[in-house]
PDB file of N, CA and C in Angstrom:
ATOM      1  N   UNK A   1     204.514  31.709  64.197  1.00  0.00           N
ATOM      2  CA  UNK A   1     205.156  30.969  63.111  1.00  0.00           C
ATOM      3  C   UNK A   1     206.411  31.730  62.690  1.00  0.00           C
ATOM      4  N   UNK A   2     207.731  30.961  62.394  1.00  0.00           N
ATOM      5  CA  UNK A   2     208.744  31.664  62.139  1.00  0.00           C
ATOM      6  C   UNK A   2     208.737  30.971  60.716  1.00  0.00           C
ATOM      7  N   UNK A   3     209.934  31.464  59.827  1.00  0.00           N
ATOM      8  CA  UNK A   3     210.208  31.177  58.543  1.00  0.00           C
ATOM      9  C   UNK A   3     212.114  31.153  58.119  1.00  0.00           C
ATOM     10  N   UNK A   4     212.212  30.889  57.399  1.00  0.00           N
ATOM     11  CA  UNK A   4     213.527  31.654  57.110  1.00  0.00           C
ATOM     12  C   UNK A   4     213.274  32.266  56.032  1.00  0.00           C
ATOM     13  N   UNK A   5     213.793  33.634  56.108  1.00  0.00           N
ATOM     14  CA  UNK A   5     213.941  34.985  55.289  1.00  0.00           C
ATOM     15  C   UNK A   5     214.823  34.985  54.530  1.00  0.00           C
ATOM     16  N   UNK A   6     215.934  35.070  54.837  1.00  0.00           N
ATOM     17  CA  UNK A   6     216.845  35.100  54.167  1.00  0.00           C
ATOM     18  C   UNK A   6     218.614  34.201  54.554  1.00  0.00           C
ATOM     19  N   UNK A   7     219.380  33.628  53.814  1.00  0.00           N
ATOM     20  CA  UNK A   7     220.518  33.208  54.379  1.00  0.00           C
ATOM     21  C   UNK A   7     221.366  34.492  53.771  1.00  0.00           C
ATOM     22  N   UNK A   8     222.258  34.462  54.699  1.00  0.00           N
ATOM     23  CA  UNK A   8     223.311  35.324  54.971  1.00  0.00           C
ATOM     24  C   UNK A   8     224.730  34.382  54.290  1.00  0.00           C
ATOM     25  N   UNK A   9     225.414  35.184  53.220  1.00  0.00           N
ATOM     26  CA  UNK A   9     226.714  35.092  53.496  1.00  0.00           C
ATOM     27  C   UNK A   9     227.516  36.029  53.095  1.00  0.00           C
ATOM     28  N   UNK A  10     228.870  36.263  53.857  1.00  0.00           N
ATOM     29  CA  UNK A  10     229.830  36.947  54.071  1.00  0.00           C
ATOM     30  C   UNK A  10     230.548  36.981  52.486  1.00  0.00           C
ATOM     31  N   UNK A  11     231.075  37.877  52.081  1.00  0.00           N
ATOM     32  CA  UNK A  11     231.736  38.012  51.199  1.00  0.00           C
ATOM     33  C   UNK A  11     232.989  38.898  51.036  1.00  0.00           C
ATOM     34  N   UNK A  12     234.155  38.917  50.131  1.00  0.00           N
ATOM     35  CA  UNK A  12     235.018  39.802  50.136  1.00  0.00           C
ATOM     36  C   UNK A  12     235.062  40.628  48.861  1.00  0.00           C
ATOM     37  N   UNK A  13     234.275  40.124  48.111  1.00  0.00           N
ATOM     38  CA  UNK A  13     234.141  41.316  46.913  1.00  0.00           C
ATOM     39  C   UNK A  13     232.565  40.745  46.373  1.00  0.00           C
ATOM     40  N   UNK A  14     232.216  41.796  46.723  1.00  0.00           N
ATOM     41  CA  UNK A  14     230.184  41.835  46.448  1.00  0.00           C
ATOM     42  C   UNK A  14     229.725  42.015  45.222  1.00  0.00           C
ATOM     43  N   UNK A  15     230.239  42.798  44.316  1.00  0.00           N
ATOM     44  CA  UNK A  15     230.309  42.846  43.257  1.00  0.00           C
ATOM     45  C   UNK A  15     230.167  41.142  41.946  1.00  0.00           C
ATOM     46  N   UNK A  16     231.436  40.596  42.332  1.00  0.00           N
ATOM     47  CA  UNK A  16     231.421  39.395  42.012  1.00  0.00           C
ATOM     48  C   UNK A  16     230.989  38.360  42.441  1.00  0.00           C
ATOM     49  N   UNK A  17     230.658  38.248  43.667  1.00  0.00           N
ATOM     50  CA  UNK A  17     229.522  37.241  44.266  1.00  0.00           C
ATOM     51  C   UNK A  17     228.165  37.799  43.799  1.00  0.00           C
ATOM     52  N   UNK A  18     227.899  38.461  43.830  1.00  0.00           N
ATOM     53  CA  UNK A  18     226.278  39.670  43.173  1.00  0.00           C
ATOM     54  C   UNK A  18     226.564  38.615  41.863  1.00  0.00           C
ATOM     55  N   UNK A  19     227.272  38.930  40.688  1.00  0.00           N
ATOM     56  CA  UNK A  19     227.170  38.278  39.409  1.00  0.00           C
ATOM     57  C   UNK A  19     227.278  36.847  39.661  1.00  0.00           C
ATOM     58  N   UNK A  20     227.694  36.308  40.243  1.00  0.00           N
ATOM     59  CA  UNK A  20     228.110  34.756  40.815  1.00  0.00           C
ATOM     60  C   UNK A  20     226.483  34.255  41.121  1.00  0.00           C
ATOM     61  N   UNK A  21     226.135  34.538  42.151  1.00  0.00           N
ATOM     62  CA  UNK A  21     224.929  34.198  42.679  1.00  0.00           C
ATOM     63  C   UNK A  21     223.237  34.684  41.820  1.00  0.00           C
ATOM     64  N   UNK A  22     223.284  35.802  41.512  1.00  0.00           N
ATOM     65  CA  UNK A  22     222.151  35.937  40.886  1.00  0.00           C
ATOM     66  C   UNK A  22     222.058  34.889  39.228  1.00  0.00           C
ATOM     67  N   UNK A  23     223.112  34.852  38.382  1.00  0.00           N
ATOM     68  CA  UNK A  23     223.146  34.086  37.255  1.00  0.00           C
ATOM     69  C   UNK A  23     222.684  32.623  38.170  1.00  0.00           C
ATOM     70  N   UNK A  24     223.564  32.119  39.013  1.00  0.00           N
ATOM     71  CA  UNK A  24     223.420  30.769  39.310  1.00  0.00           C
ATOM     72  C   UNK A  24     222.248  30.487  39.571  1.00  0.00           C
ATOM     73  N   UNK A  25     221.626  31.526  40.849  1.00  0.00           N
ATOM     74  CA  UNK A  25     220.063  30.603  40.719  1.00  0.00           C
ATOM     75  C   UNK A  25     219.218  31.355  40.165  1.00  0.00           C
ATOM     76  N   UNK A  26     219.341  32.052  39.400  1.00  0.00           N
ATOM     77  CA  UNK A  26     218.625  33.009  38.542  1.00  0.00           C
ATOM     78  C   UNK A  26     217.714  33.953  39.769  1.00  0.00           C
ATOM     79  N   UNK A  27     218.492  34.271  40.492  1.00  0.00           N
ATOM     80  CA  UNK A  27     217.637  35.406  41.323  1.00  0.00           C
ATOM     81  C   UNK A  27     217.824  37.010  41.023  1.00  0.00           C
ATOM     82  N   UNK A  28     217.181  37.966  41.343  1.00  0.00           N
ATOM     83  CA  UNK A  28     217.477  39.057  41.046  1.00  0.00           C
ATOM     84  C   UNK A  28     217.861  40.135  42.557  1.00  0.00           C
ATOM     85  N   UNK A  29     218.121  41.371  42.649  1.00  0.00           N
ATOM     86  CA  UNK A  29     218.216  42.249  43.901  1.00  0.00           C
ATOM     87  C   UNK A  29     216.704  42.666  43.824  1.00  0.00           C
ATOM     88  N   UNK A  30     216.948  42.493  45.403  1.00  0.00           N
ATOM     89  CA  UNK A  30     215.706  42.901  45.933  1.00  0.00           C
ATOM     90  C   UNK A  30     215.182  44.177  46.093  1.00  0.00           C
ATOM     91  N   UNK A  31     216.378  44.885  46.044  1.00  0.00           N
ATOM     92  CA  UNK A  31     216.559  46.490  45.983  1.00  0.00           C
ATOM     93  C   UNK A  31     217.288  46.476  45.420  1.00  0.00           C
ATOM     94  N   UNK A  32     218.016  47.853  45.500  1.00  0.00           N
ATOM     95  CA  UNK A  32     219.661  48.130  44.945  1.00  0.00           C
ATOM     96  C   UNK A  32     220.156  48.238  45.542  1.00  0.00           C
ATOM     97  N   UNK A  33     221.329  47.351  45.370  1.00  0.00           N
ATOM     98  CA  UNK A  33     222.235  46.776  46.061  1.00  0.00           C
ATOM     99  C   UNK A  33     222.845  48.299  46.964  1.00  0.00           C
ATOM    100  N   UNK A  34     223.572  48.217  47.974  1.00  0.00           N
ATOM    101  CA  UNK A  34     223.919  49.605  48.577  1.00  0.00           C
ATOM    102  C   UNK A  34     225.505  48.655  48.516  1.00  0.00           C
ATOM    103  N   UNK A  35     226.887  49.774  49.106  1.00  0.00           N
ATOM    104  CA  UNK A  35     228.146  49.008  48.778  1.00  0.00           C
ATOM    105  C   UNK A  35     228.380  48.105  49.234  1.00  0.00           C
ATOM    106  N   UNK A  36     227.483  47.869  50.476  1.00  0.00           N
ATOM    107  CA  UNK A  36     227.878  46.620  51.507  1.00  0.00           C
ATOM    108  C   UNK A  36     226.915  45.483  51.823  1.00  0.00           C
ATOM    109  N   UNK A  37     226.045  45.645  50.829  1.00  0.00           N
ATOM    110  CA  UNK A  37     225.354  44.659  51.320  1.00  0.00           C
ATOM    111  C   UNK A  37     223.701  44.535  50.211  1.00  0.00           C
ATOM    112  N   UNK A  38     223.554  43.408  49.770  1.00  0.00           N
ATOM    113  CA  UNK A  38     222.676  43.126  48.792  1.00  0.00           C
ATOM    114  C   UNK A  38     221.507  41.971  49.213  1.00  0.00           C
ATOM    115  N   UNK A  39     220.535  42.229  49.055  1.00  0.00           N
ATOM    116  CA  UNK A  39     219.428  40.934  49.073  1.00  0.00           C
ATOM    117  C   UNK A  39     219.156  40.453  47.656  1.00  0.00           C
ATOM    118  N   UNK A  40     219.292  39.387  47.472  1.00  0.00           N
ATOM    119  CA  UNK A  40     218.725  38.523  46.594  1.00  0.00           C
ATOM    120  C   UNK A  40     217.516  38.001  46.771  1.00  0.00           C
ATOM    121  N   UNK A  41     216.519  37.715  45.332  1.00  0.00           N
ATOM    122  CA  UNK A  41     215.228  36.950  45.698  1.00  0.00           C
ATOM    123  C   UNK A  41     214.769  36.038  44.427  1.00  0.00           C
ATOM    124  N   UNK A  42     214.251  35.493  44.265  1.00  0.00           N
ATOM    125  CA  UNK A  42     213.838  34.652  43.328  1.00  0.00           C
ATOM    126  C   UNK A  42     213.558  35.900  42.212  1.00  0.00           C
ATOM    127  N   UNK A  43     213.627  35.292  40.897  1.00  0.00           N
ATOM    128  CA  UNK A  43     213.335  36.135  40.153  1.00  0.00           C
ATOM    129  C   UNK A  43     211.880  35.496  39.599  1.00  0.00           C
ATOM    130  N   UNK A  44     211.754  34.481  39.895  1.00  0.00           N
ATOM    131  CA  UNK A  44     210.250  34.053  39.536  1.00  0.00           C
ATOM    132  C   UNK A  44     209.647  32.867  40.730  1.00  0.00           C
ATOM    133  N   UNK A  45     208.640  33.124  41.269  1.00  0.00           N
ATOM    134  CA  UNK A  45     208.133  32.110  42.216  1.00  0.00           C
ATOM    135  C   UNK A  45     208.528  32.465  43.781  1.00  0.00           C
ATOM    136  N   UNK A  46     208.681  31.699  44.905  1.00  0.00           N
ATOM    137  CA  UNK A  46     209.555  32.003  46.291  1.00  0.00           C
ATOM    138  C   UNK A  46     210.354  31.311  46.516  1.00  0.00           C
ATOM    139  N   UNK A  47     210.858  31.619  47.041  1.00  0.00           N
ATOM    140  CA  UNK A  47     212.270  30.862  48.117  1.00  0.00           C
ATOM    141  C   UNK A  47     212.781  31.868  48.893  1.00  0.00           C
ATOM    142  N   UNK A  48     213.953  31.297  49.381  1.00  0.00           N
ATOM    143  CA  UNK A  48     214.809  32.188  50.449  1.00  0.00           C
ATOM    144  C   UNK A  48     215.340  33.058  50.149  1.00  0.00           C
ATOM    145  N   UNK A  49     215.869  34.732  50.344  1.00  0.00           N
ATOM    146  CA  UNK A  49     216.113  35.059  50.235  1.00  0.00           C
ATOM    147  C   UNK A  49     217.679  34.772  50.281  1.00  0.00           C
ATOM    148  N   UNK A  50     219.048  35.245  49.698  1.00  0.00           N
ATOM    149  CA  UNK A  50     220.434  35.198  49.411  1.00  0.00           C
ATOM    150  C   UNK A  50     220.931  36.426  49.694  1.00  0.00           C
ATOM    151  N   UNK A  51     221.481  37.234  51.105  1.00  0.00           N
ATOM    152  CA  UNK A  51     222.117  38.195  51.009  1.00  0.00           C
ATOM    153  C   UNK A  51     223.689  37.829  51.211  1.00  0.00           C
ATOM    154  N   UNK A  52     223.816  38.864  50.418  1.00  0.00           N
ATOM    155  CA  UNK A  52     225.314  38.928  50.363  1.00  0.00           C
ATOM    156  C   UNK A  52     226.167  40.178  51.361  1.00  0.00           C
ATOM    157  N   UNK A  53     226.701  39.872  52.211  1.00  0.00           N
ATOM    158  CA  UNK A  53     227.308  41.162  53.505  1.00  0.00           C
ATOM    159  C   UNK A  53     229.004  40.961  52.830  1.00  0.00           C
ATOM    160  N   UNK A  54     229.146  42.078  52.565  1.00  0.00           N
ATOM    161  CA  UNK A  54     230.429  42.576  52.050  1.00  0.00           C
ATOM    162  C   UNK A  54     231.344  42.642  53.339  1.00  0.00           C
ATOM    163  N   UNK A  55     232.056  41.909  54.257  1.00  0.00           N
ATOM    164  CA  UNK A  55     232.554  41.694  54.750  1.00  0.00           C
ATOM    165  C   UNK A  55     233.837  40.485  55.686  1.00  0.00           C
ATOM    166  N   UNK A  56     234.715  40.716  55.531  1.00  0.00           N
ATOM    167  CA  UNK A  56     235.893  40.031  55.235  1.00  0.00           C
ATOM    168  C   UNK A  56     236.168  38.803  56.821  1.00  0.00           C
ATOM    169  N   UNK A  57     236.199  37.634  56.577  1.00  0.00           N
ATOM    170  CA  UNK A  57     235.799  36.751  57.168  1.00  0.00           C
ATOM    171  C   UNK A  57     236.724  35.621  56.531  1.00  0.00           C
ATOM    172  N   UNK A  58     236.893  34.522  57.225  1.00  0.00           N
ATOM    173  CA  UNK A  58     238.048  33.226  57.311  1.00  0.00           C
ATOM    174  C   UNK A  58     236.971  31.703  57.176  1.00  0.00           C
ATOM    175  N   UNK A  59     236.867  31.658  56.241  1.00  0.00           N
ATOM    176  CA  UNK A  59     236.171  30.278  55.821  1.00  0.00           C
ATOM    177  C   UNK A  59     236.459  29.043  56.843  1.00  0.00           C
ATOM    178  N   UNK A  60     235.162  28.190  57.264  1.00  0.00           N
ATOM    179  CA  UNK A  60     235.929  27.317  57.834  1.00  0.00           C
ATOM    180  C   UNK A  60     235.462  26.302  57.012  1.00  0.00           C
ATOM    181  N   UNK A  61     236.569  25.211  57.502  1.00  0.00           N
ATOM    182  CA  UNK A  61     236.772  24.075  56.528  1.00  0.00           C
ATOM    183  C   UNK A  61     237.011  22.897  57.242  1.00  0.00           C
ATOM    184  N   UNK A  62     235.666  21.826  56.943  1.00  0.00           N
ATOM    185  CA  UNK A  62     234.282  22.331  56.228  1.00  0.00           C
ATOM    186  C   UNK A  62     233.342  23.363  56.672  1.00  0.00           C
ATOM    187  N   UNK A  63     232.412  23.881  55.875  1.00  0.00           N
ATOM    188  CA  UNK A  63     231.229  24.863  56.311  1.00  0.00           C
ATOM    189  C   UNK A  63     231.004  23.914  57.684  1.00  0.00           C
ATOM    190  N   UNK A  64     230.370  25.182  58.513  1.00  0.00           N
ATOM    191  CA  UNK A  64     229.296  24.944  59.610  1.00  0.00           C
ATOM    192  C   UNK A  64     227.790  24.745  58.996  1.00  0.00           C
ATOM    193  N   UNK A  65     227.879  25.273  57.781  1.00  0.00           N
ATOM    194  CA  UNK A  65     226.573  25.691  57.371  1.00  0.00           C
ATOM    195  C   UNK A  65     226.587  25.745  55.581  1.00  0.00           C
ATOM    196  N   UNK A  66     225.745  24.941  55.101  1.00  0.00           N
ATOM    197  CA  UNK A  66     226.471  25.393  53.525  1.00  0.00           C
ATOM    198  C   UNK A  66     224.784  24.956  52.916  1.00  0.00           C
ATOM    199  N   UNK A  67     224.709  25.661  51.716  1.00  0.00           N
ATOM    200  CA  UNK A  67     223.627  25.500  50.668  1.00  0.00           C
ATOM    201  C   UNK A  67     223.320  24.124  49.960  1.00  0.00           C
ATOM    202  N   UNK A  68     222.255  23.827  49.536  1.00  0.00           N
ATOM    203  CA  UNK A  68     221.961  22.264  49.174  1.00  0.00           C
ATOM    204  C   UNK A  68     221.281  22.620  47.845  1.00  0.00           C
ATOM    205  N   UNK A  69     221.598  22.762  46.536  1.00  0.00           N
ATOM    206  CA  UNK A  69     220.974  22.887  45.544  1.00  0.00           C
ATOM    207  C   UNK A  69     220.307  21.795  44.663  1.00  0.00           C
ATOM    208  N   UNK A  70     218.929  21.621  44.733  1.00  0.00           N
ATOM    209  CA  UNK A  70     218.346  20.740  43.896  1.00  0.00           C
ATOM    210  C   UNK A  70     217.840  21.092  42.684  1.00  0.00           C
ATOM    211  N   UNK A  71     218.754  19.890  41.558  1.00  0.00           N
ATOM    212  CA  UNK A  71     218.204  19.550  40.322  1.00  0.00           C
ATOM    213  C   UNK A  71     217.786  18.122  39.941  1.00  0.00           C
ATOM    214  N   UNK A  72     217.187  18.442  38.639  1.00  0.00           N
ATOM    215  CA  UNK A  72     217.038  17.324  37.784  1.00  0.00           C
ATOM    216  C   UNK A  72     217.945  16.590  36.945  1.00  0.00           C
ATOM    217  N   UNK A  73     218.828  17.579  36.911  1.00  0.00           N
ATOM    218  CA  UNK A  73     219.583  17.763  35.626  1.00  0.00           C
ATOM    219  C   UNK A  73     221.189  17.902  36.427  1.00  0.00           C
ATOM    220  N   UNK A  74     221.647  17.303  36.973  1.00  0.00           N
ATOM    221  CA  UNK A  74     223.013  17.306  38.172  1.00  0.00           C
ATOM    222  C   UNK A  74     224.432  17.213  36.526  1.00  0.00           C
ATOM    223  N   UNK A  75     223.982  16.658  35.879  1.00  0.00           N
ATOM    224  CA  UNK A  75     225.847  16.732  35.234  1.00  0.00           C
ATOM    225  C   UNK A  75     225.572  18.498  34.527  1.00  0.00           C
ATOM    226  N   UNK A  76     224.325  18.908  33.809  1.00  0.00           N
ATOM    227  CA  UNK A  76     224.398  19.828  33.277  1.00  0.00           C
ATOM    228  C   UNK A  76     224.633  21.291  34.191  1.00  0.00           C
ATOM    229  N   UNK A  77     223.825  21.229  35.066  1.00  0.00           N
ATOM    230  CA  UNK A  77     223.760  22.417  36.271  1.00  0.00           C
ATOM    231  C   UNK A  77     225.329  22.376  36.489  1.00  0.00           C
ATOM    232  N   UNK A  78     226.405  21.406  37.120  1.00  0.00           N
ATOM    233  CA  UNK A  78     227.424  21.145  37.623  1.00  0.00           C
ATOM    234  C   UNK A  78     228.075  21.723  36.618  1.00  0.00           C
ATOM    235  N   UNK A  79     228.054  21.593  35.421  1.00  0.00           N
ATOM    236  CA  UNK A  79     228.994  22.664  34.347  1.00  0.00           C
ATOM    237  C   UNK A  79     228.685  23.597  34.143  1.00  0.00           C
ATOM    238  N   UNK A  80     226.987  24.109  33.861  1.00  0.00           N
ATOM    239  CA  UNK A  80     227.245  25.373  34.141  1.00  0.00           C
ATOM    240  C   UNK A  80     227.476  26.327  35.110  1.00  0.00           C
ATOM    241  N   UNK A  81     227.585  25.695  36.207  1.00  0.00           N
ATOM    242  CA  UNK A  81     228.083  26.655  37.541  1.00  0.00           C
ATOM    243  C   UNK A  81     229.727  26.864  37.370  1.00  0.00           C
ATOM    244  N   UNK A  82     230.240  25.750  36.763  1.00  0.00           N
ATOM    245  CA  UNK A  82     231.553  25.497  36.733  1.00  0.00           C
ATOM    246  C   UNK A  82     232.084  26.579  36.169  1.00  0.00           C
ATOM    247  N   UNK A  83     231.574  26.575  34.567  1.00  0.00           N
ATOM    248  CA  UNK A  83     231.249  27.709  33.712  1.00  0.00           C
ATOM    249  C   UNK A  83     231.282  28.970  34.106  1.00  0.00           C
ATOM    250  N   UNK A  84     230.679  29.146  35.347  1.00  0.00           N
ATOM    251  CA  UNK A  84     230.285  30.444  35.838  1.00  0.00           C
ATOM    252  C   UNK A  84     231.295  30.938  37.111  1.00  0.00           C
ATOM    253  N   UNK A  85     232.553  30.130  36.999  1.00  0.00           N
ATOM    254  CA  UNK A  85     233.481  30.447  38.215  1.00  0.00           C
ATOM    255  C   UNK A  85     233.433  29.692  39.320  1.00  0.00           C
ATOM    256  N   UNK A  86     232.514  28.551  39.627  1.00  0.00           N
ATOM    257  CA  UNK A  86     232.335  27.649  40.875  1.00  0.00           C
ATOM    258  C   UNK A  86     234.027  26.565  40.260  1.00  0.00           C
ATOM    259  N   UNK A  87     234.170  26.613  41.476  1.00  0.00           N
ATOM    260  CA  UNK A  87     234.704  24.745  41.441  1.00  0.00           C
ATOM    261  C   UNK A  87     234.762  23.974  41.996  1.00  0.00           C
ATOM    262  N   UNK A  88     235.000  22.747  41.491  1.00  0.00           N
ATOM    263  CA  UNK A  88     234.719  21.378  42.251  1.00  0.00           C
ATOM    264  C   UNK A  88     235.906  21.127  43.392  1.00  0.00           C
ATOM    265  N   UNK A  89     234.930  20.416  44.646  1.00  0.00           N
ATOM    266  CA  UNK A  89     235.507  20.114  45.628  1.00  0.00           C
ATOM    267  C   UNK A  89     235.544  18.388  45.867  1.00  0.00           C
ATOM    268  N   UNK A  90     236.750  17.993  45.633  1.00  0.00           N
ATOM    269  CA  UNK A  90     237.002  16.673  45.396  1.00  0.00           C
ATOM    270  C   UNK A  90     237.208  16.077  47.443  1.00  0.00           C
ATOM    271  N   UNK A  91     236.555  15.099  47.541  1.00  0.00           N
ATOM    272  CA  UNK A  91     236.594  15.076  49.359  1.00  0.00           C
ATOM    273  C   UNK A  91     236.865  13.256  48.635  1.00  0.00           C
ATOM    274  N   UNK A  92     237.303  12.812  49.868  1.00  0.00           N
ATOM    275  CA  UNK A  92     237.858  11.473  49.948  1.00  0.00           C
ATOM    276  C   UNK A  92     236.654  10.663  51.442  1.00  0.00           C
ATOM    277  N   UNK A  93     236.348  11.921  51.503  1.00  0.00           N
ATOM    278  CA  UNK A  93     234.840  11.572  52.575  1.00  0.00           C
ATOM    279  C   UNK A  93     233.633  11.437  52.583  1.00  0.00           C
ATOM    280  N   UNK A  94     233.233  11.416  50.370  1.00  0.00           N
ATOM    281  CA  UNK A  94     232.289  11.453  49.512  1.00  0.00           C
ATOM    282  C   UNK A  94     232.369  10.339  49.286  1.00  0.00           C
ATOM    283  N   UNK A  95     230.980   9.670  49.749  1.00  0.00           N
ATOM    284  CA  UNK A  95     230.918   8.107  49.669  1.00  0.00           C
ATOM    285  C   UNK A  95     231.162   8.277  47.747  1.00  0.00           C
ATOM    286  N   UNK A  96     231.010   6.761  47.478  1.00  0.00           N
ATOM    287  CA  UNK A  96     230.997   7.116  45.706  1.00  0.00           C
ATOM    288  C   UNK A  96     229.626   6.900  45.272  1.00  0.00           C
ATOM    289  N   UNK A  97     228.814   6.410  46.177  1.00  0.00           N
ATOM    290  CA  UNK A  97     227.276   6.722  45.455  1.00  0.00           C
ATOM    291  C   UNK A  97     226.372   8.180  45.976  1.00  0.00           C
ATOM    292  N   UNK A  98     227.199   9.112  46.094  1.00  0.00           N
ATOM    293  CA  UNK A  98     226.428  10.050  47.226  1.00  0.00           C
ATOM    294  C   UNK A  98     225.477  10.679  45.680  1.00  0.00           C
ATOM    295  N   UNK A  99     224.771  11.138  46.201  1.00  0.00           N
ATOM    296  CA  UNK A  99     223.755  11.908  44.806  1.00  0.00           C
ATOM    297  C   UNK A  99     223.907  13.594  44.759  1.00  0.00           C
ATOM    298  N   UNK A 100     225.128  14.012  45.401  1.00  0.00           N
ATOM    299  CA  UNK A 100     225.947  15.392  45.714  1.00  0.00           C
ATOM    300  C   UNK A 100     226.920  15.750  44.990  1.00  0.00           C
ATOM    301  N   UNK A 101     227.059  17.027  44.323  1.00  0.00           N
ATOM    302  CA  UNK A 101     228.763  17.240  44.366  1.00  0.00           C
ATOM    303  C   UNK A 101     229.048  18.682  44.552  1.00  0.00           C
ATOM    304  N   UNK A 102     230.002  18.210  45.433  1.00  0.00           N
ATOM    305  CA  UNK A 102     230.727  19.465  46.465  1.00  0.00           C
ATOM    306  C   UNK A 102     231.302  21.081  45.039  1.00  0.00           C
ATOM    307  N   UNK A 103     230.440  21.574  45.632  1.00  0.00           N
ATOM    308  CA  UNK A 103     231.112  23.030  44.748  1.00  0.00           C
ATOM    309  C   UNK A 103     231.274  24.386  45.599  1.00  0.00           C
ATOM    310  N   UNK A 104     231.708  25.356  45.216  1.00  0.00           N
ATOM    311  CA  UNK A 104     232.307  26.478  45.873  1.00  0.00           C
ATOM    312  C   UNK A 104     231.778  27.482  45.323  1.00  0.00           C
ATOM    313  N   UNK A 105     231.777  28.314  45.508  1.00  0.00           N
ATOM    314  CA  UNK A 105     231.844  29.738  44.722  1.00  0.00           C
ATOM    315  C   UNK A 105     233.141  30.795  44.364  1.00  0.00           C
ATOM    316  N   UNK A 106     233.043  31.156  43.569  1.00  0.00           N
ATOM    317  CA  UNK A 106     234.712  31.973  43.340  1.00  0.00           C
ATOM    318  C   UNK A 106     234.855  32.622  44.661  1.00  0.00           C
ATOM    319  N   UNK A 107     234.569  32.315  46.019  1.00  0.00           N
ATOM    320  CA  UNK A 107     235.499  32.934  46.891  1.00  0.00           C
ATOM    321  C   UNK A 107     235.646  32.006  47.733  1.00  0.00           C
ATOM    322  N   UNK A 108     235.106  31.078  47.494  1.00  0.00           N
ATOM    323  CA  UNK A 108     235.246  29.539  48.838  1.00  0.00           C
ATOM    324  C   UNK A 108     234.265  29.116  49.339  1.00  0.00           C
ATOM    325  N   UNK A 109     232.843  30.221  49.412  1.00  0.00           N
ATOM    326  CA  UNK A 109     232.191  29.151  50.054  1.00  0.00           C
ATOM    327  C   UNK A 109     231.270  28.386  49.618  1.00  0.00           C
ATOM    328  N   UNK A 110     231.329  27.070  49.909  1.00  0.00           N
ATOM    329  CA  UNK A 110     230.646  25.653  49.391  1.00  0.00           C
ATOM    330  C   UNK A 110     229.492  25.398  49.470  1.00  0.00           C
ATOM    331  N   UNK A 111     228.852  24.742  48.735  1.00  0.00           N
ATOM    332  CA  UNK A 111     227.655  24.523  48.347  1.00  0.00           C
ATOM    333  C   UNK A 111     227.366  23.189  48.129  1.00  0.00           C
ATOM    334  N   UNK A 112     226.229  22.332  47.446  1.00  0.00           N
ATOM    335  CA  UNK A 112     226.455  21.197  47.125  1.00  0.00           C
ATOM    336  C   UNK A 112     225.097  20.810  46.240  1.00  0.00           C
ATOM    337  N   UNK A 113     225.300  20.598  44.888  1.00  0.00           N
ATOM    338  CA  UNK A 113     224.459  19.986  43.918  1.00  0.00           C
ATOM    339  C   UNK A 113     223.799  18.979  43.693  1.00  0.00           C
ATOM    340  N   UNK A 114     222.331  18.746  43.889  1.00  0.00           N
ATOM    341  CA  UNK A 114     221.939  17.696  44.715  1.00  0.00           C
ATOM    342  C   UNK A 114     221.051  16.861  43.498  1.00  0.00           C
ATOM    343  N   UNK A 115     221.353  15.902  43.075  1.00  0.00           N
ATOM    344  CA  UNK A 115     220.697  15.254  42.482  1.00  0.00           C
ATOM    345  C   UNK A 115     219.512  14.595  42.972  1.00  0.00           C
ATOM    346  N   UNK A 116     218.072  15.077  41.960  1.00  0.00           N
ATOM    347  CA  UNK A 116     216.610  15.014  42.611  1.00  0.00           C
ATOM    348  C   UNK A 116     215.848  13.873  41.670  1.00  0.00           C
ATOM    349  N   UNK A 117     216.691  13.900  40.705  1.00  0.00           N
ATOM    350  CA  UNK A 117     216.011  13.012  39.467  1.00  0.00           C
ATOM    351  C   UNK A 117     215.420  11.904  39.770  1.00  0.00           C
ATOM    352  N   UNK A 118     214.747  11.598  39.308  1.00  0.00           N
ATOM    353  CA  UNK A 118     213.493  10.698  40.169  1.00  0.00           C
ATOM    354  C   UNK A 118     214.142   8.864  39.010  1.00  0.00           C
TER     355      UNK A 118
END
């Protein structure tokens, strides 16, 4: 049986993705952080692990690969990430009923807020 452990992403200042990412999904370090490189983990319950590799890399656009965040609560989550340095990615390739919205992280890479509300 395999699993996924952890997703990987590249970063150019770890520091501020570290504060970026742990507030957003409320995860904490799994250790302490060393200069180059940090694991994230749930701070309550499981999921995937979030490391962050301090290393300098060229976004592609769009992701090959990008995060799918589910809420209940899609207009409130969407501001407070906003709040927290994310911003919105306006696409003309976003149907207008999609139940998504395209966000970033203060260094580019994208994510997407997934409305679960029943």
């Amino acid at each position: 049986m395999i699993r996924v452990g952890s997703i990987v992403m590249r970063v150019d200042d770890l520091r501020r993705q570290l504060a970026f990412w742990t507030v957003a999904l409320d995860y904490v370090p799994r250790d302490e952080p060393s200069g180059d490189f940090a694991v994230l983990r749930p701070r309550v319950g499981s999921g995937p692990n979030i490391s962050l590799d301090l290393h300098t890399s060229v976004a592609q656009i769009p992701p090959r690969i990008h995060l799918d965040l589910y809420t209940d609560n899609q207009p409130a989550e969407v501001a407070r990430l906003l709040a927290l340095g994310a911003i919105e990615i306006l696409s003309d390739k976003r149907p207008a009923d999609a139940d998504y919205v395209i966000l970033a992280d203060p260094e580019g890479n994208r994510f997407c807020v997934v409305d679960r509300a029943d």
